[in-house]
N, C-alpha and C. Protein backbone atom coordinates (compact mmCIF):
# COMPACT_ATOMS: atom_id res chain seq x y z
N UNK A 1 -21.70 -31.82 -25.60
CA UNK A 1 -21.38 -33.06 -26.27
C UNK A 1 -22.06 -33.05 -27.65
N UNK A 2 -20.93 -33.44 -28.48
CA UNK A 2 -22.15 -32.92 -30.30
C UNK A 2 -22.71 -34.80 -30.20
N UNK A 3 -23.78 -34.35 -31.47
CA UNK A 3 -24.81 -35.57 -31.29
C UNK A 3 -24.40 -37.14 -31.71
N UNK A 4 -23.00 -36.61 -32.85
CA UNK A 4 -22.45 -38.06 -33.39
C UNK A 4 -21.71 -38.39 -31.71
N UNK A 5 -21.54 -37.96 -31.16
CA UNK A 5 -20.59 -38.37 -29.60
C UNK A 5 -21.69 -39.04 -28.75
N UNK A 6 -22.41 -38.52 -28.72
CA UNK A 6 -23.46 -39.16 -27.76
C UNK A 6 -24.42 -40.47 -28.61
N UNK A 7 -24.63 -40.36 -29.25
CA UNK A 7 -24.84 -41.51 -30.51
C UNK A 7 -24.30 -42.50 -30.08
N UNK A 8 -22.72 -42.32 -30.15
CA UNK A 8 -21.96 -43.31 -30.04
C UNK A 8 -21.58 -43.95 -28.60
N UNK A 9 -21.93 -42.81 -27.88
CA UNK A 9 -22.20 -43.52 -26.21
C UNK A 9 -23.14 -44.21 -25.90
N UNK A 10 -24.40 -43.48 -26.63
CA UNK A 10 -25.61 -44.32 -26.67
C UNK A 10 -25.53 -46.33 -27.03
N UNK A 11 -24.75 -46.49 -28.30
CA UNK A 11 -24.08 -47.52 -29.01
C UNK A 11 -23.80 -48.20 -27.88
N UNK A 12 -22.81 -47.61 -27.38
CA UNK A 12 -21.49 -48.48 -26.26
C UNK A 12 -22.29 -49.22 -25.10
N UNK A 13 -23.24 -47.56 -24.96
CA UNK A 13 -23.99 -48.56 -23.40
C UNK A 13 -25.31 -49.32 -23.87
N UNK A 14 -25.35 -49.46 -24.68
CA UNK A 14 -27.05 -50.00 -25.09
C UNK A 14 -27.05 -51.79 -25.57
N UNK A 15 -26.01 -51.98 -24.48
CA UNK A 15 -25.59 -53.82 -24.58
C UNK A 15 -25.81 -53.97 -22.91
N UNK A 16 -26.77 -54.78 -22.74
CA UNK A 16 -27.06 -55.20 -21.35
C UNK A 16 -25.37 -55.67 -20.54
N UNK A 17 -24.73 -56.54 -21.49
CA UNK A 17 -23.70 -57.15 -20.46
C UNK A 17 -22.91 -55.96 -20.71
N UNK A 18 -22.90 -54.50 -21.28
CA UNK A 18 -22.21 -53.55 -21.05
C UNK A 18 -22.17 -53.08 -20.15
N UNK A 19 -23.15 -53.06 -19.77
CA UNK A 19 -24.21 -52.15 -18.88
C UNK A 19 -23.53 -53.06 -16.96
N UNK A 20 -23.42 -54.39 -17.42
CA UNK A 20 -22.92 -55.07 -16.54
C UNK A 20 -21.25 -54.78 -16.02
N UNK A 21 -20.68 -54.47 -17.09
CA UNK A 21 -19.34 -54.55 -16.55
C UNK A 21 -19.38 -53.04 -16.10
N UNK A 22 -20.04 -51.92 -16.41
CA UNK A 22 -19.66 -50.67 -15.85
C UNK A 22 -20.14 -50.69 -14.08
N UNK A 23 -21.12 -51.55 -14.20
CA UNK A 23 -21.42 -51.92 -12.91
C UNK A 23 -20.53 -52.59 -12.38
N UNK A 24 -19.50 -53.32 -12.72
CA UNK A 24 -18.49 -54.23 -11.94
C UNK A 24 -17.45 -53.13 -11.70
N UNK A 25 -17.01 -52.67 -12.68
CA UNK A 25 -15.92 -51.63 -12.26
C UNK A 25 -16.32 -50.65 -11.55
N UNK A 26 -17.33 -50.23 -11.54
CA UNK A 26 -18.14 -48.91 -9.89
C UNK A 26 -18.01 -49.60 -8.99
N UNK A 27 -18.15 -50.97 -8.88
CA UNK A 27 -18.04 -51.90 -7.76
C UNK A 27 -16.61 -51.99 -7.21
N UNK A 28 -16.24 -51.81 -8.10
CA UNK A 28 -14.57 -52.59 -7.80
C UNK A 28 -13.22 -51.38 -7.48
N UNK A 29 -13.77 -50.57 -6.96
CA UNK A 29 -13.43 -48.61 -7.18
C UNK A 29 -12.57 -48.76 -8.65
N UNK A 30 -13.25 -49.29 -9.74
CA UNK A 30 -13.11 -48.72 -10.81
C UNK A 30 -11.17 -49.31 -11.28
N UNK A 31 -10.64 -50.30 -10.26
CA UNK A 31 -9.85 -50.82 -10.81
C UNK A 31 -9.40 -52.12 -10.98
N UNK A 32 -10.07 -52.76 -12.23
CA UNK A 32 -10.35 -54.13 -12.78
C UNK A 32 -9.29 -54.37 -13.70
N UNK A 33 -9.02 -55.56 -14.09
CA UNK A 33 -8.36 -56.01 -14.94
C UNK A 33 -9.57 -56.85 -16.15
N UNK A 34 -8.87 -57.06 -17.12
CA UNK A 34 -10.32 -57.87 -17.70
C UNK A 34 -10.51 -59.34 -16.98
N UNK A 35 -9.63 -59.93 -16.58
CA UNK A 35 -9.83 -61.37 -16.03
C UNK A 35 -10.92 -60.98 -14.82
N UNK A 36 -10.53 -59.95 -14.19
CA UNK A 36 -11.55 -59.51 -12.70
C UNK A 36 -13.00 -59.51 -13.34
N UNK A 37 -12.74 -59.06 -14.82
CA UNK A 37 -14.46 -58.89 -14.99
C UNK A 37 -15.29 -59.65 -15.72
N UNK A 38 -14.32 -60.84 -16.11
CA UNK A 38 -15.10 -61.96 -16.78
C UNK A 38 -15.12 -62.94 -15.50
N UNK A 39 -13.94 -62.50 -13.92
CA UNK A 39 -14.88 -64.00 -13.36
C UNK A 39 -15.94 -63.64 -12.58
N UNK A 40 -16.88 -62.46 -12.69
CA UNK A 40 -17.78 -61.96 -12.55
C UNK A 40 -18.94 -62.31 -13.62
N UNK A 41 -18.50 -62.70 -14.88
CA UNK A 41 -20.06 -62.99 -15.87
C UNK A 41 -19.51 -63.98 -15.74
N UNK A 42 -20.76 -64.79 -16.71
CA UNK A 42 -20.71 -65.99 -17.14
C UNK A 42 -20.13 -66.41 -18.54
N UNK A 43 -18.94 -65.18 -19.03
CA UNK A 43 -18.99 -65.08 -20.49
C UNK A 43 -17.33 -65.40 -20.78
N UNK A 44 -16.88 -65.89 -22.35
CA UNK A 44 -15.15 -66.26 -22.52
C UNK A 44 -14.77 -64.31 -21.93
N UNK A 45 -13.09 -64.73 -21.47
CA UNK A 45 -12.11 -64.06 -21.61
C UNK A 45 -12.31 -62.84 -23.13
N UNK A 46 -12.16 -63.62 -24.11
CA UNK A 46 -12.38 -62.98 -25.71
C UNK A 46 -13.72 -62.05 -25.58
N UNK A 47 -14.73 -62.40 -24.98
CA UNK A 47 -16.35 -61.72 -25.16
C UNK A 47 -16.37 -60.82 -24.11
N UNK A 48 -15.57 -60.67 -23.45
CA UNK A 48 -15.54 -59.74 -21.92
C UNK A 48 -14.53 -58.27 -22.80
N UNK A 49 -13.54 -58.83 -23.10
CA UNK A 49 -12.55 -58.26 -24.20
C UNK A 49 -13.06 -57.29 -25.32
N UNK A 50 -13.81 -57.94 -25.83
CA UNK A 50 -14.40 -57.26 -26.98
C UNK A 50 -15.59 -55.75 -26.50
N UNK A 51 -16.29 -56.18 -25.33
CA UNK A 51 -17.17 -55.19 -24.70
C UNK A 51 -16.42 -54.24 -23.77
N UNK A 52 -15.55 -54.75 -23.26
CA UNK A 52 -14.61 -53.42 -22.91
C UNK A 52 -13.75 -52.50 -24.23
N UNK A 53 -13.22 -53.24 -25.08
CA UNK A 53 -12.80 -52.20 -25.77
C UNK A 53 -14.07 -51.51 -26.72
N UNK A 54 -15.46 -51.82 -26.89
CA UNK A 54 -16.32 -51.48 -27.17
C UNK A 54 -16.79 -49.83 -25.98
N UNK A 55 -16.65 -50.18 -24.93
CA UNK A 55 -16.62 -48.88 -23.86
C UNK A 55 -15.45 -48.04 -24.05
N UNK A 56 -14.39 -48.77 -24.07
CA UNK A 56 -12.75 -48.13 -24.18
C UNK A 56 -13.20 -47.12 -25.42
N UNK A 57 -13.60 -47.50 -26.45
CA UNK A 57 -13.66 -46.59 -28.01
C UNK A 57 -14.72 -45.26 -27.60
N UNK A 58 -15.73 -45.58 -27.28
CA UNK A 58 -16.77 -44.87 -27.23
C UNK A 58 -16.07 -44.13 -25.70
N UNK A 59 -15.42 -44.01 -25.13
CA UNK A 59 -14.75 -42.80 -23.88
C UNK A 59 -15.06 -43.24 -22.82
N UNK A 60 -16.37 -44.55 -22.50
CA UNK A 60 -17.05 -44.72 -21.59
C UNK A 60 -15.54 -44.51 -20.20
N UNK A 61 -15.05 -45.92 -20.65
CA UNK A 61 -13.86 -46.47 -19.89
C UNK A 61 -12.97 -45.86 -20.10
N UNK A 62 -11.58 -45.62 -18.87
CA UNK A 62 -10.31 -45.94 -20.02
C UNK A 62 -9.33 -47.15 -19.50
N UNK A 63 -7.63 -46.83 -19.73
CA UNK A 63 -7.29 -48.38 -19.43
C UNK A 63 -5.79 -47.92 -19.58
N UNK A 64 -5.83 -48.23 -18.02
CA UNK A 64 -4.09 -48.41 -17.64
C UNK A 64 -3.52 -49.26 -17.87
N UNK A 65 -2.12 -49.64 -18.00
CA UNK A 65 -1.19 -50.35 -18.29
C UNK A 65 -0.54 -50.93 -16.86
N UNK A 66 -0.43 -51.58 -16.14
CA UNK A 66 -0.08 -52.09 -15.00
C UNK A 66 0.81 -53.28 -15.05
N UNK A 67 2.13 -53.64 -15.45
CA UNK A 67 2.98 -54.13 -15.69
C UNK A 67 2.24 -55.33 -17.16
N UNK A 68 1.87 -56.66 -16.63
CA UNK A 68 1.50 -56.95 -18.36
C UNK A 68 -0.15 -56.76 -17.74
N UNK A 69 -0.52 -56.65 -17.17
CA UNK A 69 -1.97 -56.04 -16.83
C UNK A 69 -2.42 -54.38 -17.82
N UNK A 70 -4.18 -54.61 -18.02
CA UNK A 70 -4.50 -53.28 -18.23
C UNK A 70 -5.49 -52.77 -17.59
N UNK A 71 -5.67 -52.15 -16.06
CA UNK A 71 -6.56 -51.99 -15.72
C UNK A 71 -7.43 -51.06 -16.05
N UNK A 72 -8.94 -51.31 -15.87
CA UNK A 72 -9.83 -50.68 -16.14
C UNK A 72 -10.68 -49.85 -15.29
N UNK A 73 -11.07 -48.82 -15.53
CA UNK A 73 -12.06 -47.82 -15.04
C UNK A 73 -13.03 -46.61 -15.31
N UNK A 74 -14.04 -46.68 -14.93
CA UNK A 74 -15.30 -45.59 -15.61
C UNK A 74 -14.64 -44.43 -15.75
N UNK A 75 -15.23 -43.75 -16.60
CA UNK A 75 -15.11 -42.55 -16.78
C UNK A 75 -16.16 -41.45 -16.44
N UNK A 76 -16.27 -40.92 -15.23
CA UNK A 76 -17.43 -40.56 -14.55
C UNK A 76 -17.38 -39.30 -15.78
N UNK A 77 -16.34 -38.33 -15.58
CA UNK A 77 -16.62 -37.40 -16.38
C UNK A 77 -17.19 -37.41 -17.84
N UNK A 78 -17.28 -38.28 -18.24
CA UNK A 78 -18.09 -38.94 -19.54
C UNK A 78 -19.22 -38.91 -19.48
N UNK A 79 -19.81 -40.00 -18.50
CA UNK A 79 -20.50 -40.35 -18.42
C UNK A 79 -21.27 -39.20 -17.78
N UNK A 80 -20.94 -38.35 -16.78
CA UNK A 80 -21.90 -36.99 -16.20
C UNK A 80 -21.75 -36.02 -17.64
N UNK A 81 -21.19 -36.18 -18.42
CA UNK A 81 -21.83 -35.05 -19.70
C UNK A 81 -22.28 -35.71 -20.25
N UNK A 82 -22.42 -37.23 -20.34
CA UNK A 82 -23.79 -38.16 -21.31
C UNK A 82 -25.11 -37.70 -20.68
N UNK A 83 -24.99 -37.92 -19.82
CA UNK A 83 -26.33 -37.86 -18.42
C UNK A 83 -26.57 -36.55 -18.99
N UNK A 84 -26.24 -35.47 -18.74
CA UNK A 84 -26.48 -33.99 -19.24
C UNK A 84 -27.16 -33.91 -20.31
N UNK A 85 -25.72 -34.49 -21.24
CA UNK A 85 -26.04 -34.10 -23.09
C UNK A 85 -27.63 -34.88 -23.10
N UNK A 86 -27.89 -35.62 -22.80
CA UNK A 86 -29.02 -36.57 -22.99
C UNK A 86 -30.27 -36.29 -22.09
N UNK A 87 -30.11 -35.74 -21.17
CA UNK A 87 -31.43 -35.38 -20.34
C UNK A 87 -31.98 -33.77 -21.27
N UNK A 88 -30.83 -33.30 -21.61
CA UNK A 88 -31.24 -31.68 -22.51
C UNK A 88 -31.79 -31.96 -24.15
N UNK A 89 -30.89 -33.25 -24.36
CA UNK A 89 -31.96 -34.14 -25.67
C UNK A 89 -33.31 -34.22 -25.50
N UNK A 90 -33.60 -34.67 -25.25
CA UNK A 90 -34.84 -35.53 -24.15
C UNK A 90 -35.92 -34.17 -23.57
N UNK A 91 -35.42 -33.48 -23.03
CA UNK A 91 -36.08 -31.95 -22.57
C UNK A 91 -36.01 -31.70 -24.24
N UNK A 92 -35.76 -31.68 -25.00
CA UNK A 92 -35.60 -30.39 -26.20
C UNK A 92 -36.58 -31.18 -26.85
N UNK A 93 -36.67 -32.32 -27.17
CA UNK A 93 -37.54 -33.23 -27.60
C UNK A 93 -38.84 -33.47 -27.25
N UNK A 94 -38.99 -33.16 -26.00
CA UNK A 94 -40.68 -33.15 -24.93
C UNK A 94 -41.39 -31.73 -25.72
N UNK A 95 -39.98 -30.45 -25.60
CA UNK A 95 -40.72 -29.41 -25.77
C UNK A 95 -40.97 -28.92 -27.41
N UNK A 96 -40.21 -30.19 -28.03
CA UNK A 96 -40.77 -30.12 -29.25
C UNK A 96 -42.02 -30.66 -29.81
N UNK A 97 -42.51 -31.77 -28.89
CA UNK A 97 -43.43 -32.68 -28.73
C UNK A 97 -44.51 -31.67 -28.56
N UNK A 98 -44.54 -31.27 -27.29
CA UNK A 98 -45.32 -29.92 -27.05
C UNK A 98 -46.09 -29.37 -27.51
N UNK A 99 -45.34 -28.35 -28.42
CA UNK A 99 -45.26 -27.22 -29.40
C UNK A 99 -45.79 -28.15 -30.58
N UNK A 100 -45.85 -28.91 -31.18
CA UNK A 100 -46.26 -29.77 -32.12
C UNK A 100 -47.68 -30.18 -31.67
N UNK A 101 -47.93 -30.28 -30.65
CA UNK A 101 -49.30 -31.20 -29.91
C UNK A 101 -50.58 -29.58 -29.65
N UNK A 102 -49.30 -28.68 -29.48
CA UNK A 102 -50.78 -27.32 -29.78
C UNK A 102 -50.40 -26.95 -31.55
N UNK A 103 -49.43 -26.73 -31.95
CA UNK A 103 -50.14 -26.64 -33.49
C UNK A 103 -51.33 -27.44 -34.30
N UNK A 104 -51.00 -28.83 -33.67
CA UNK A 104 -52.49 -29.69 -34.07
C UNK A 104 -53.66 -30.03 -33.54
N UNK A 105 -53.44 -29.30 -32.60
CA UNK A 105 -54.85 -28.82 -31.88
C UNK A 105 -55.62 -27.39 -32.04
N UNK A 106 -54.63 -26.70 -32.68
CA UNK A 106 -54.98 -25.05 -33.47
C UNK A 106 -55.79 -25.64 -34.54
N UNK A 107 -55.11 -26.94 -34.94
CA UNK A 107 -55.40 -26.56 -36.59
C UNK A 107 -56.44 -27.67 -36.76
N UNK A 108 -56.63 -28.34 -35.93
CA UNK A 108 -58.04 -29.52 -35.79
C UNK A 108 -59.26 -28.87 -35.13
């Protein structure tokens, strides 16, 4: 996953009530409509709307067409190469941490 991609996943999920609806749709085997997932928050139709196509952009989600319905569902495969791309971030980053923490202990 290159870093502007994960950036931008980072973006998508880094909204608590985001974070909420991916939890409603794992709940729901992943096939919601948006009305299913606003009468689950406490939030308008329009603000439920806006954070799904906020997931929809960023790959999180995607979104079927079901006569005038669009249902919704995770995108595991996304989301297991976020988990990846981002735990090997995170590792590359410790061991840069590292390597930085004995050069300044060489040199102190």
């Amino acid at each position: 996953m290159e870093k502007d991609d994960l950036a931008g996943m980072m973006r998508a999920l880094g909204h608590p009530v985001r974070l909420e609806i991916l939890a409603i749709l794992a709940k729901s085997a992943n096939n919601c409509c948006c009305n299913d997932v606003t009468d689950c928050l406490s939030l308008a139709q329009s603000t439920v709307s806006q954070h799904l196509k906020v997931l929809l952009d960023a790959g999180v989600i995607e979104r079927e067409a079901k006569g005038t319905r669009n249902n919704y569902r995770v995108r595991t495969d996304r989301l297991t190469a976020f988990n990846s791309a981002f735990s090997g971030y995170v590792h590359d980053l410790d061991a840069q941490t590292s390597s930085c923490d004995r050069t300044l202990e060489a040199a102190g």
